[in-house]
Protein backbone atom coordinates (compact mmCIF):
# COMPACT_ATOMS: atom_id res chain seq x y z
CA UNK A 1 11.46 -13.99 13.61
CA UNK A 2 11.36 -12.40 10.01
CA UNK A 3 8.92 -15.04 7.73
CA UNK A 4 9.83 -12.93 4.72
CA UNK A 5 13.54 -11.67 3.65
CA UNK A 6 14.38 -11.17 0.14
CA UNK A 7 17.79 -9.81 -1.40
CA UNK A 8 19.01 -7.67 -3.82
CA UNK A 9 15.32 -8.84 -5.54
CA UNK A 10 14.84 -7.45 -9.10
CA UNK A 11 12.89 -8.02 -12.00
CA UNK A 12 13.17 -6.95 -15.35
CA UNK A 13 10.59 -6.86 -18.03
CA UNK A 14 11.30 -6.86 -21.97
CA UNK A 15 8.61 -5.78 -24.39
CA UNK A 16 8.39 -6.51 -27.79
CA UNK A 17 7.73 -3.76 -30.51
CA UNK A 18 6.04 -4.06 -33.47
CA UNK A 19 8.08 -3.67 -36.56
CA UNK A 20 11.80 -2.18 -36.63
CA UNK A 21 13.84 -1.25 -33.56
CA UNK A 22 15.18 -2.92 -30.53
CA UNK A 23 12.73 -4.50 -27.51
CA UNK A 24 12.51 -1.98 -24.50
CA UNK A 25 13.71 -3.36 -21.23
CA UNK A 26 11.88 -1.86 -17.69
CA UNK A 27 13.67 -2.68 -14.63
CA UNK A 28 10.07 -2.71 -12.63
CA UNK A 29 12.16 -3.78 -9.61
CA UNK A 30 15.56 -3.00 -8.48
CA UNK A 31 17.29 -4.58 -5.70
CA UNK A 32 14.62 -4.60 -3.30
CA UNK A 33 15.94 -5.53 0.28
CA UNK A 34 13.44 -6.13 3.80
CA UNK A 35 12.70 -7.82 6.01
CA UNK A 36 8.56 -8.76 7.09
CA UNK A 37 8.14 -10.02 10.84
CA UNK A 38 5.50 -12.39 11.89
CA UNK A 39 2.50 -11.64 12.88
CA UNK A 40 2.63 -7.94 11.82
CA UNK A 41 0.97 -6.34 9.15
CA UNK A 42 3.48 -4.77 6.79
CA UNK A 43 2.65 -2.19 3.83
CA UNK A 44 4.15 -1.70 0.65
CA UNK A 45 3.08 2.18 0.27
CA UNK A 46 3.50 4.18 -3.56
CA UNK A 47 1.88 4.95 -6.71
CA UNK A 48 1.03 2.83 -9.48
CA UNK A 49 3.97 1.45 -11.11
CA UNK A 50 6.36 1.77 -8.61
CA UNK A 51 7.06 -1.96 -8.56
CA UNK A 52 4.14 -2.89 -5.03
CA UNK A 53 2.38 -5.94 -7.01
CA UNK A 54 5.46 -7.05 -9.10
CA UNK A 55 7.34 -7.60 -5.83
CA UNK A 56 3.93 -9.20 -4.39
CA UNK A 57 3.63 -11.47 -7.07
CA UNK A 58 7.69 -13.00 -6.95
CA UNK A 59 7.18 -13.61 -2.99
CA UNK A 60 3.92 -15.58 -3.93
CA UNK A 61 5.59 -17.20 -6.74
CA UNK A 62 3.52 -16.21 -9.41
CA UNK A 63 6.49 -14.21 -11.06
CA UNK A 64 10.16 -15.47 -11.32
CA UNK A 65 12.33 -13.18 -10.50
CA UNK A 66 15.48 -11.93 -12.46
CA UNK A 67 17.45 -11.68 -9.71
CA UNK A 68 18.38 -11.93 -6.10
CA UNK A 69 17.63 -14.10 -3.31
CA UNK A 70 14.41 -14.33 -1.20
CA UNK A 71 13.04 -16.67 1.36
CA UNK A 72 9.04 -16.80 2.92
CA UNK A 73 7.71 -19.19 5.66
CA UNK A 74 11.24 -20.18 5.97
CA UNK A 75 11.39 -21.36 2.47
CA UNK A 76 13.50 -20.48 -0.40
CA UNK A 77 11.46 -18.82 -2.91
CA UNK A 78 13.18 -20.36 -6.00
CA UNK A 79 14.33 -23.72 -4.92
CA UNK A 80 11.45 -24.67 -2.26
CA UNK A 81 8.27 -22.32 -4.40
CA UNK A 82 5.92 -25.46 -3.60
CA UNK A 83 6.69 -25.48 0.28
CA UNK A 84 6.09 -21.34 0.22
CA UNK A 85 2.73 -21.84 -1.78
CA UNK A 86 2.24 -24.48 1.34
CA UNK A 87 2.41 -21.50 3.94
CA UNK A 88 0.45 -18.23 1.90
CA UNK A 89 -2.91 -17.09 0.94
CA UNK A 90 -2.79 -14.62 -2.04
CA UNK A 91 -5.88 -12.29 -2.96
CA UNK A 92 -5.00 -9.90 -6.20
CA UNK A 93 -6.46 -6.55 -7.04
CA UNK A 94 -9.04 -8.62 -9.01
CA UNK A 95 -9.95 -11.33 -6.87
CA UNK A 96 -10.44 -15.13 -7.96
CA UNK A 97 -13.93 -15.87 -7.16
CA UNK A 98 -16.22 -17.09 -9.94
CA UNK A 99 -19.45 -15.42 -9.84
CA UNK A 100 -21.90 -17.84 -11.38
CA UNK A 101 -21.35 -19.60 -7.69
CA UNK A 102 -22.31 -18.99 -4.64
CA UNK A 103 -19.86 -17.44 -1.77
CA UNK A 104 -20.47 -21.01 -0.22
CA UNK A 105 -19.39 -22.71 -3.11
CA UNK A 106 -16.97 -20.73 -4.06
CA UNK A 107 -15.13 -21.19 -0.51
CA UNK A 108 -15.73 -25.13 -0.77
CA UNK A 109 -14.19 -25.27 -4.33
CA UNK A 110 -11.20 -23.69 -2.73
CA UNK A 111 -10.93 -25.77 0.18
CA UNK A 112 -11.23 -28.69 -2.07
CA UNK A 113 -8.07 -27.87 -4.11
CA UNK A 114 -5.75 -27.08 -1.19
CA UNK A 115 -6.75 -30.83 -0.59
CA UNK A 116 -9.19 -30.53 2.33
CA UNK A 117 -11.40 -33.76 2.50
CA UNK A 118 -14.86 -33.00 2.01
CA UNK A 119 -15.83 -32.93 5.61
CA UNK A 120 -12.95 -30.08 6.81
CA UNK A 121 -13.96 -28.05 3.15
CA UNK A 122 -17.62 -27.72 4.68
CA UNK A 123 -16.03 -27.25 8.32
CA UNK A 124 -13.80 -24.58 7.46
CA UNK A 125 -16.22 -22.80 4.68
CA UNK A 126 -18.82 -22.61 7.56
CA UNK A 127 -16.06 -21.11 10.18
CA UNK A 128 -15.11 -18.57 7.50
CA UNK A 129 -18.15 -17.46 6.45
CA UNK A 130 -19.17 -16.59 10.07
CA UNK A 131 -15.86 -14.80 11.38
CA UNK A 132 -15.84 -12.73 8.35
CA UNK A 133 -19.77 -12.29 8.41
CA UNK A 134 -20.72 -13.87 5.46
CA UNK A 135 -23.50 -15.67 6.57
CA UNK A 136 -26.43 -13.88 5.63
CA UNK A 137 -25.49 -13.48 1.92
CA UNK A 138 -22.96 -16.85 1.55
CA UNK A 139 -25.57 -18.65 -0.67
CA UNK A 140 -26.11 -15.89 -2.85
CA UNK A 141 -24.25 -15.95 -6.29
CA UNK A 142 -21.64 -13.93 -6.30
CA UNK A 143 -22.78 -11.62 -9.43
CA UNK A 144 -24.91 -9.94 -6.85
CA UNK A 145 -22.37 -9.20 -4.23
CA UNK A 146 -21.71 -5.41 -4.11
CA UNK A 147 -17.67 -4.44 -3.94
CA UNK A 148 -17.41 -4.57 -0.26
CA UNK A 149 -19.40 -7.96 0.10
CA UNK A 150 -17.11 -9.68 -2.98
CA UNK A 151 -13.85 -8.30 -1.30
CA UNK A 152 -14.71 -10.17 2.07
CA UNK A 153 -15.19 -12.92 0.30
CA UNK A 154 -12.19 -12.39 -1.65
CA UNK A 155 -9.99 -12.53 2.03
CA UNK A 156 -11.91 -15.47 2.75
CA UNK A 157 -10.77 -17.59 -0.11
CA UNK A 158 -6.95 -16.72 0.45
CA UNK A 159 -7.67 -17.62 3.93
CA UNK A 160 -9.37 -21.15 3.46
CA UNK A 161 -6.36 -22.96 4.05
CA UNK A 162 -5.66 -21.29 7.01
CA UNK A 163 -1.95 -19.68 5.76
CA UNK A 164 0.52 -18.30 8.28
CA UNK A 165 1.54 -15.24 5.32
CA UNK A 166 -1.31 -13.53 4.03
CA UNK A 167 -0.30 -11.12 0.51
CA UNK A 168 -3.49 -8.35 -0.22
CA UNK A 169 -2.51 -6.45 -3.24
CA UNK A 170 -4.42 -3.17 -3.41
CA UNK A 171 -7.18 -4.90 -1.36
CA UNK A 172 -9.60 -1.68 -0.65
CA UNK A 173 -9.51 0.19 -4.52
CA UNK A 174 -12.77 0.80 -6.10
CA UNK A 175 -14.45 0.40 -2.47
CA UNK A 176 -16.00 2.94 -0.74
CA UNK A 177 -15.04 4.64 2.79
CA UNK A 178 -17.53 2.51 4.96
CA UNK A 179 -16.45 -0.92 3.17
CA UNK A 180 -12.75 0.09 3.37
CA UNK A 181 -13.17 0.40 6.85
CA UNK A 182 -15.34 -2.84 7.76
CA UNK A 183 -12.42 -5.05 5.93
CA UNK A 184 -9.60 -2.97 8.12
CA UNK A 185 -11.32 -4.54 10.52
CA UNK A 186 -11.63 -7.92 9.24
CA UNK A 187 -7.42 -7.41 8.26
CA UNK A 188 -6.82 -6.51 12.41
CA UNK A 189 -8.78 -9.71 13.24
CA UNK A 190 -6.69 -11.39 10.77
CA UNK A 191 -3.42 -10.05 12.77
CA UNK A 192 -4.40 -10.73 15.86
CA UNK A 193 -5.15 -14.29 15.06
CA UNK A 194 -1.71 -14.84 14.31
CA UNK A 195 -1.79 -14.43 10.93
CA UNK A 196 1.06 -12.33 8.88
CA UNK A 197 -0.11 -9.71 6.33
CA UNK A 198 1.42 -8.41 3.49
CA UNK A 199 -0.08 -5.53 1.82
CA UNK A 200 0.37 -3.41 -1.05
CA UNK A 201 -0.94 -0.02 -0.76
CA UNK A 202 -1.29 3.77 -2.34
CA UNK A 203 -3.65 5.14 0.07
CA UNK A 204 -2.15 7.29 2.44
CA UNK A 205 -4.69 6.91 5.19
CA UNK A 206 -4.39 3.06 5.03
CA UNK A 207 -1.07 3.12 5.52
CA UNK A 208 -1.16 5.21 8.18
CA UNK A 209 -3.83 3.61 9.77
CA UNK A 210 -3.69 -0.29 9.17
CA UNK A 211 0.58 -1.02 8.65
CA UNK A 212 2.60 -1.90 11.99
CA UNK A 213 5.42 -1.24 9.63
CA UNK A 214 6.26 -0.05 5.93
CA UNK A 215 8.25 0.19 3.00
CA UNK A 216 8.18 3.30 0.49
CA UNK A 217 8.64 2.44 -2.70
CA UNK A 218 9.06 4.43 -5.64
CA UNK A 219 10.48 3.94 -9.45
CA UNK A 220 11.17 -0.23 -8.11
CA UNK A 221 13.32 1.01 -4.93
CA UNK A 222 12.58 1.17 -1.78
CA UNK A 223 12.94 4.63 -0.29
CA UNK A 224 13.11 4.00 3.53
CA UNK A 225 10.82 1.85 5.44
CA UNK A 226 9.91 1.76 9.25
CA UNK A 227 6.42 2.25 11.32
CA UNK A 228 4.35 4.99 10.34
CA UNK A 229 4.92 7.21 12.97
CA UNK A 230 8.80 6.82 12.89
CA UNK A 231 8.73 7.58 9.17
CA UNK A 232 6.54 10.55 10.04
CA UNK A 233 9.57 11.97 13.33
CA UNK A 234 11.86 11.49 10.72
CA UNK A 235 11.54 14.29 8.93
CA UNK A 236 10.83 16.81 11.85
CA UNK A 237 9.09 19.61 11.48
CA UNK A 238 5.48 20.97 10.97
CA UNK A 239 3.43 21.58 7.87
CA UNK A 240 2.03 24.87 7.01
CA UNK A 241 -0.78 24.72 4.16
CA UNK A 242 -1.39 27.94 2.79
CA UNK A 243 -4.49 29.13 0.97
CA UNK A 244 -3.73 31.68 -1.93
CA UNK A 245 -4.98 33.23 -4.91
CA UNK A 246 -3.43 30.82 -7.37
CA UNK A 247 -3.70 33.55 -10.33
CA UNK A 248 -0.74 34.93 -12.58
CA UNK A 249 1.39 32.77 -10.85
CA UNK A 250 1.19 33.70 -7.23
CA UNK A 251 1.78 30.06 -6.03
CA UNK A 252 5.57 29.73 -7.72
CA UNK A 253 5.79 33.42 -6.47
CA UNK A 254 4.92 32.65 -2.92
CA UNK A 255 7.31 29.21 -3.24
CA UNK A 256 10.69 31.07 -4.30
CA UNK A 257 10.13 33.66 -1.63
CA UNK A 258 9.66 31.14 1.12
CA UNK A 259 12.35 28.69 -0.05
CA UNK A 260 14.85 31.01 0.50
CA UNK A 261 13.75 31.59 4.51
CA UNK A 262 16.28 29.09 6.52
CA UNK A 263 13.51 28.17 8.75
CA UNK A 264 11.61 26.61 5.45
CA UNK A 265 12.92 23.00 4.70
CA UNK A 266 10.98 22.66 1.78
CA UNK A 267 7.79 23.52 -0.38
CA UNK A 268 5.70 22.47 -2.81
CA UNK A 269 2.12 23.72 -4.65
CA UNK A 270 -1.20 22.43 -3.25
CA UNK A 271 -4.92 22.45 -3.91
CA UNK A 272 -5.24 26.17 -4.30
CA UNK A 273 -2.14 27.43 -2.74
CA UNK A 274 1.34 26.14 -1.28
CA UNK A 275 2.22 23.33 1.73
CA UNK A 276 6.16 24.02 3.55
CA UNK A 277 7.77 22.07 6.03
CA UNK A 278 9.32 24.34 8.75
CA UNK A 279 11.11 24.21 11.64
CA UNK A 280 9.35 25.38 14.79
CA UNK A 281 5.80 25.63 13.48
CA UNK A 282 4.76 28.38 16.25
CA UNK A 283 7.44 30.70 15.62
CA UNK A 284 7.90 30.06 12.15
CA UNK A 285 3.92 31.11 11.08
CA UNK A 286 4.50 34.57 12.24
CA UNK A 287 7.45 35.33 10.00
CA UNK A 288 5.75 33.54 7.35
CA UNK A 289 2.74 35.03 7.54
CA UNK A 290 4.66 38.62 7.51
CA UNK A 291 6.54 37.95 4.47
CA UNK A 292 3.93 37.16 2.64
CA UNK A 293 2.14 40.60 3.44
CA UNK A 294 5.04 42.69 3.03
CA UNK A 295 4.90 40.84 -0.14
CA UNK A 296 1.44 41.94 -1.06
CA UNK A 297 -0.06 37.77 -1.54
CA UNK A 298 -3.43 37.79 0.30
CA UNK A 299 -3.74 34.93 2.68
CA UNK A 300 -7.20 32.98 2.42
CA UNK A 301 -6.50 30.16 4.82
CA UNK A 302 -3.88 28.78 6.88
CA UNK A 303 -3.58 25.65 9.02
CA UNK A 304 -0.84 23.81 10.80
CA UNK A 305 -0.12 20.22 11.69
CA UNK A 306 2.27 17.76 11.93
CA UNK A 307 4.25 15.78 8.83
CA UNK A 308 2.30 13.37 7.45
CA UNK A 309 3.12 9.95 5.37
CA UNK A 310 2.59 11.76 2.06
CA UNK A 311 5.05 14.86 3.59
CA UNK A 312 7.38 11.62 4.13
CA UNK A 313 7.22 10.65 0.43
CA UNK A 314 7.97 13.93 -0.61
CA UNK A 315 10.82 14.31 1.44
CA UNK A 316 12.59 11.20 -0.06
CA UNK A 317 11.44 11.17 -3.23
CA UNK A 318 10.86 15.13 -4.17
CA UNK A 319 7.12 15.11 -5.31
CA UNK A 320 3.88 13.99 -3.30
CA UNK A 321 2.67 10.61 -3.39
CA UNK A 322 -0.68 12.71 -4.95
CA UNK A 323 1.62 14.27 -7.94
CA UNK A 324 3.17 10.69 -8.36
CA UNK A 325 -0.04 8.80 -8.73
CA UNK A 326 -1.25 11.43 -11.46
């Protein structure tokens, strides 16, 4: 059962300029169709601006939408938006704990506005605080917390009224590896508690690693959308990274000579050389490999391996996800 489908979703935003000449209208959303299962954890992978936390924020109800229909939990998002706030727990890139309180009280202050008596507010603040370990630093103020510590906490408030949809908007940014991966963990236990996660992502790896499914979107449309490994057999092929002296243009050299090979589906520059998605990685190397000697480009490195999710973005979009978030 799907407990979110939207519609032909879009949203428009009009800015006002200062002084003569018309207001600037950006479609940050444009006919976004899916479908989010329960019980799985579903990404929204792409850069910044590509429309992740504008379509977030409509299926929580925090932005109207322009157009298009949607429903979550079952609900209609426009006609039923108290009965959908009934069923989800929203954390946004910034949070919404205050942090001249403690984790405790920040949790019981929550509680107590979803309309928990005082009694199930302690019960449930206590249960939370000890499946998502925060225990030993709860009745600190939160102005000490580190990142890691304020982001657990930050899942536990959008949890406190025990939704059935949970939305994370960029939930790991700004952390670093070893917290990212401790609240993966906490987002698994989540899952396999029943609860449904939505989450908005531009970090390859997390993607890869946390989503059951996803959606690539770019420029407010999605791209294509399936599991990660799916997305990945899609496009076929391996990926050859080549290491190169970059100078006098050796990269863009190397590029139009190998873009012209059938085998080569397509290339494009990396960190100090050029990345190409063949056909038949292990006889494909050698004739690469040739051609650029006959060709008189030094080789410093070379590895293979299979497509990856950023390989996928390229494919359907024509950059990296990399070259779209610069």
């Amino acid at each position: 059962m799907n407990i979110i489908e939207t519609r032909d979703l879009t949203k428009t935003f009009t800015s006002r300029t200062r002084g003569k000449g018309a207001p600037r209208t950006v479609e940050a959303v444009k006919g976004v169709n899916m479908s989010v299962r329960e019980g799985e954890i579903f990404g929204f992978l792409g850069p910044n601006g590509a429309g992740k936390s504008t379509t977030m924020r409509m299926l929580a109800t925090l932005l109207p939408p322009t157009s298009g229909q949607a429903t979550v939990g079952g609900h209609d998002l426009l006609r039923e938006a108290e009965r959908v706030r009934e069923r989800i727990g929203y954390v946004g890139q910034s949070g919404g704990t205050e942090a001249s309180l403690t984790g405790r009280e920040n949790l019981m202050l929550q509680a107590q506005l979803y309309g928990l008596s005082n009694a199930e507010a302690r019960q449930r603040t206590q249960d939370l605080m000890e499946s998502l370990e925060l225990a030993s630093y709860g009745d600190r103020l939160v102005k000490t917390y580190s990142g890691g510590q304020r982001r657990r906490l930050d899942l536990a408030m959008g949890m406190v009224h025990s939704p059935a949809l949970l939305f994370l908007d960029e939930p790991t940014t700004g952390l670093d590896p070893q917290s990212r991966v401790h609240l993966w963990a906490e987002v698994r236990k989540l899952r396999a508690a029943g609860t449904t996660i939505f989450i908005t992502t531009h970090y390859l790896d997390e993607a890869d690693a946390l989503c059951d499914r996803l959606a690539i979107i770019d420029h407010g449309t999605i791209v294509t959308e399936g599991t990660p490994d799916a997305l990945k057999r899609e496009i076929g092929g391996d990926v050859i990274a080549l290491g190169l002296d970059v100078q006098n243009g050796a990269s863009q050299r190397a590029r139009d000579l190998l873009s012209a090979q059938p085998y080569v589906r397509n290339t494009r520059e990396a960190d100090g050389g050029v990345s190409l998605v063949v056909e038949g990685g292990d006889s494909a190397l050698p004739s690469v490999l040739r051609l650029l000697d006959s060709a008189a480009m030094p080789i410093r490195t070379v590895t293979m391996a299979r497509p990856t999710l950023d390989d996928v973005f390229l494919h359907h979009t024509g950059r990296s996800l990399r070259e779209a978030a610069e």
